[in-house]
Structure formats: C-alpha cells, structure tokens
C-alpha atoms as a PDB file:
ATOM      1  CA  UNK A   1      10.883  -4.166 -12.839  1.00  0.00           C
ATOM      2  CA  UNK A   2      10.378  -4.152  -9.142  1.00  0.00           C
ATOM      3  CA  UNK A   3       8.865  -7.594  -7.469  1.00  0.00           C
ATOM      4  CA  UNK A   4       8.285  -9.075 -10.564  1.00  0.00           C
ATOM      5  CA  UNK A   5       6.325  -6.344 -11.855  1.00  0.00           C
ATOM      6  CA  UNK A   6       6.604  -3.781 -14.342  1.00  0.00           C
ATOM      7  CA  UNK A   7       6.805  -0.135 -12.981  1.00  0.00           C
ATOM      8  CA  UNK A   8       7.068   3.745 -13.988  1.00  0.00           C
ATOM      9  CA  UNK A   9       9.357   5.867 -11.728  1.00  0.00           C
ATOM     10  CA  UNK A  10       8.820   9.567 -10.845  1.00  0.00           C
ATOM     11  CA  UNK A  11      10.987  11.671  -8.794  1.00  0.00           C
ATOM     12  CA  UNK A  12       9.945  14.995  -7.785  1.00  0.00           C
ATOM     13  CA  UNK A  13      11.646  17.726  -5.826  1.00  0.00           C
ATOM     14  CA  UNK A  14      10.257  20.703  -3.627  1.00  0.00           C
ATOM     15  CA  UNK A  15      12.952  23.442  -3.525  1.00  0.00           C
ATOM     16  CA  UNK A  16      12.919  25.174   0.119  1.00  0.00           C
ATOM     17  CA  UNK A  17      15.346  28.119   1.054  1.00  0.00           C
ATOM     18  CA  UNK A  18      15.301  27.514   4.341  1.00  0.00           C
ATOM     19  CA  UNK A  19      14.690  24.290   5.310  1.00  0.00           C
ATOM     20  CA  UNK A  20      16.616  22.545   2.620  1.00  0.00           C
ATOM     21  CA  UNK A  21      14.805  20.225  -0.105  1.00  0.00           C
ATOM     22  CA  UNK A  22      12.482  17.530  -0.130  1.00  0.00           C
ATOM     23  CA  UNK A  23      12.383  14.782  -3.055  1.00  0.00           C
ATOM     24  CA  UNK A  24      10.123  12.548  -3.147  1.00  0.00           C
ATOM     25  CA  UNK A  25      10.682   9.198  -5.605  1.00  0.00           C
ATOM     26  CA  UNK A  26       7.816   6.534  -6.387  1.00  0.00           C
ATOM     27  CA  UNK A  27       7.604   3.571  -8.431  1.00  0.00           C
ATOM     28  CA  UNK A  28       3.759   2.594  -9.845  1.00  0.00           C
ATOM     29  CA  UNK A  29       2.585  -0.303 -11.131  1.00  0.00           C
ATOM     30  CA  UNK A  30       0.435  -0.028 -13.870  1.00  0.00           C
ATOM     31  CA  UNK A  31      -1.111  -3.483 -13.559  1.00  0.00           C
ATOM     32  CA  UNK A  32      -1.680  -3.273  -9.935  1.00  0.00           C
ATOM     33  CA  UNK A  33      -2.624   0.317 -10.285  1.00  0.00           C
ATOM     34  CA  UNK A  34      -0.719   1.328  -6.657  1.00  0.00           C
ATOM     35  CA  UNK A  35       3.351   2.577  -5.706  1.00  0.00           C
ATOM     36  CA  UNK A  36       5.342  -0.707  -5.253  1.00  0.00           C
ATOM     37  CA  UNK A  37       7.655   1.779  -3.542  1.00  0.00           C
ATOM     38  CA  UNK A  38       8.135   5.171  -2.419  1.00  0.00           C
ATOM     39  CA  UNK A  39      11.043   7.240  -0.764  1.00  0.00           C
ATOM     40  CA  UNK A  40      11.143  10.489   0.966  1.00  0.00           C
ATOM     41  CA  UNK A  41      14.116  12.482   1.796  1.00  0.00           C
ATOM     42  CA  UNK A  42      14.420  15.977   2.937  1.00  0.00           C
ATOM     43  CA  UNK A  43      16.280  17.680   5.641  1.00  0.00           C
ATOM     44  CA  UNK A  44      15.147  15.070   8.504  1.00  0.00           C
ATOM     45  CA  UNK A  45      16.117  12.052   6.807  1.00  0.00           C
ATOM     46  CA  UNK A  46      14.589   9.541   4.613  1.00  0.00           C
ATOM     47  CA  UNK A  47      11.888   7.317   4.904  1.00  0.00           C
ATOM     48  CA  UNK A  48      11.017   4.274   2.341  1.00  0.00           C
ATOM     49  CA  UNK A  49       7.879   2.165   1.428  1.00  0.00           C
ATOM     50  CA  UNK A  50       7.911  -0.980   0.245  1.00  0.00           C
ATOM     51  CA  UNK A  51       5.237  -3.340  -0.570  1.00  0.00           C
ATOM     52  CA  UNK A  52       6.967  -7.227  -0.760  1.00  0.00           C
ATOM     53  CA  UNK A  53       6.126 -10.908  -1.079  1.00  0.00           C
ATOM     54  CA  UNK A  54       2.727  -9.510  -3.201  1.00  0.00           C
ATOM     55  CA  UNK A  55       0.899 -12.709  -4.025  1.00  0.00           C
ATOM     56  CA  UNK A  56      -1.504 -11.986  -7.161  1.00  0.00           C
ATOM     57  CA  UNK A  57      -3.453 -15.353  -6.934  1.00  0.00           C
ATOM     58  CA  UNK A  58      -6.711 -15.878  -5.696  1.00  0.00           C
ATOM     59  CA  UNK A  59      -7.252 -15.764  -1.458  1.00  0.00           C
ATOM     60  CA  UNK A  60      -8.458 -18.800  -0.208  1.00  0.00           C
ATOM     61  CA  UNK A  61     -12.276 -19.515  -0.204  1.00  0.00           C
ATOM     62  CA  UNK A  62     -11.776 -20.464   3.257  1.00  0.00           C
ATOM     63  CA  UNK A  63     -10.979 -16.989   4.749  1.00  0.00           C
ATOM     64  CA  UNK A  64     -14.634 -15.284   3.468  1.00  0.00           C
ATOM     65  CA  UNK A  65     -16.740 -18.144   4.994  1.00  0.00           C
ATOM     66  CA  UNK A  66     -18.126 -17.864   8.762  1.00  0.00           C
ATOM     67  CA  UNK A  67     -16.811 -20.694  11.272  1.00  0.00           C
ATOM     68  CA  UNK A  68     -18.732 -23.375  11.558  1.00  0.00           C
ATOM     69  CA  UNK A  69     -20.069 -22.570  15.212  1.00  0.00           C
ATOM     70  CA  UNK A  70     -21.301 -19.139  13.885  1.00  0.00           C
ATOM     71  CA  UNK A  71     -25.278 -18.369  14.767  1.00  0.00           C
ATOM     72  CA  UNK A  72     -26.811 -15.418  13.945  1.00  0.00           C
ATOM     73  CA  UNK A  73     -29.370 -13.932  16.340  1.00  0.00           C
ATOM     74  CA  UNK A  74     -32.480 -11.620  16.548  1.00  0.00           C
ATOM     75  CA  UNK A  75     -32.585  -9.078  19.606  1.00  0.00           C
ATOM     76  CA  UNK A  76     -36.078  -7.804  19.467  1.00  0.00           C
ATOM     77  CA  UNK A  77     -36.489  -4.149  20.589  1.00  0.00           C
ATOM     78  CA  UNK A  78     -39.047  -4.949  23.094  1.00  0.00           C
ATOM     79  CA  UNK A  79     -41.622  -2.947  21.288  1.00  0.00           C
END
C-alpha cells in the first residue's frame, strides 16, 4: 500500500563495468494505472518520484466552465 492505494513493486538493475550500476525501483498502481513512485540510483546519486495528496473524487464543475465575462469573437479574413 502506498497513499492509500494498492501497488506492485519492481526493481530492476543494469550491471555496468565501468561506470558502476544503475537500479531502478517503481511502485504501480493497478487502479490508477500509473507509478505512485519511482527511484533511481546509480553512480551519481539517487533521484525519487513521488506522486502525494492524490484526490480520486470528482474536480469541481466550476473549473471546466468559461468566466462569466468570456465573449467569443469572429475575425473575418477580409476576403
């Protein structure tokens, strides 16, 4: 469980000679269908990616209606 949802973890690693390794580690969420988190380590350091405070509710109706002042207008071509 990560943020309240169920997830799958994978961990992979990329054996280098030189350079050293990389491993890459993500956890998916089937019912969101996208990586709640992933980390990536290899010889530069580590970077993670986390998705928080996900909100699964429906958006406001508010936010996908114009303002009230909004006009539409027709620029003729001149033609």
């Amino acid at each position: 469980m990560l943020q309240g949802f169920s997830v799958t973890g994978s961990r992979r690693t990329r054996l280098a000679q030189k350079a050293g390794n990389t491993v890459v580690e993500t956890w998916f969420s089937p019912e969101l269908k996208i990586d709640l988190q992933a980390k990536l380590e290899d010889p530069n350091g580590s970077t993670m990616t986390r998705l928080e405070n996900i909100v699964t509710a429906e958006p406001d109706r508010a936010l996908f209606e114009p303002p009230a002042d909004y006009t539409v207008k027709t620029i003729s071509s001149g033609k």
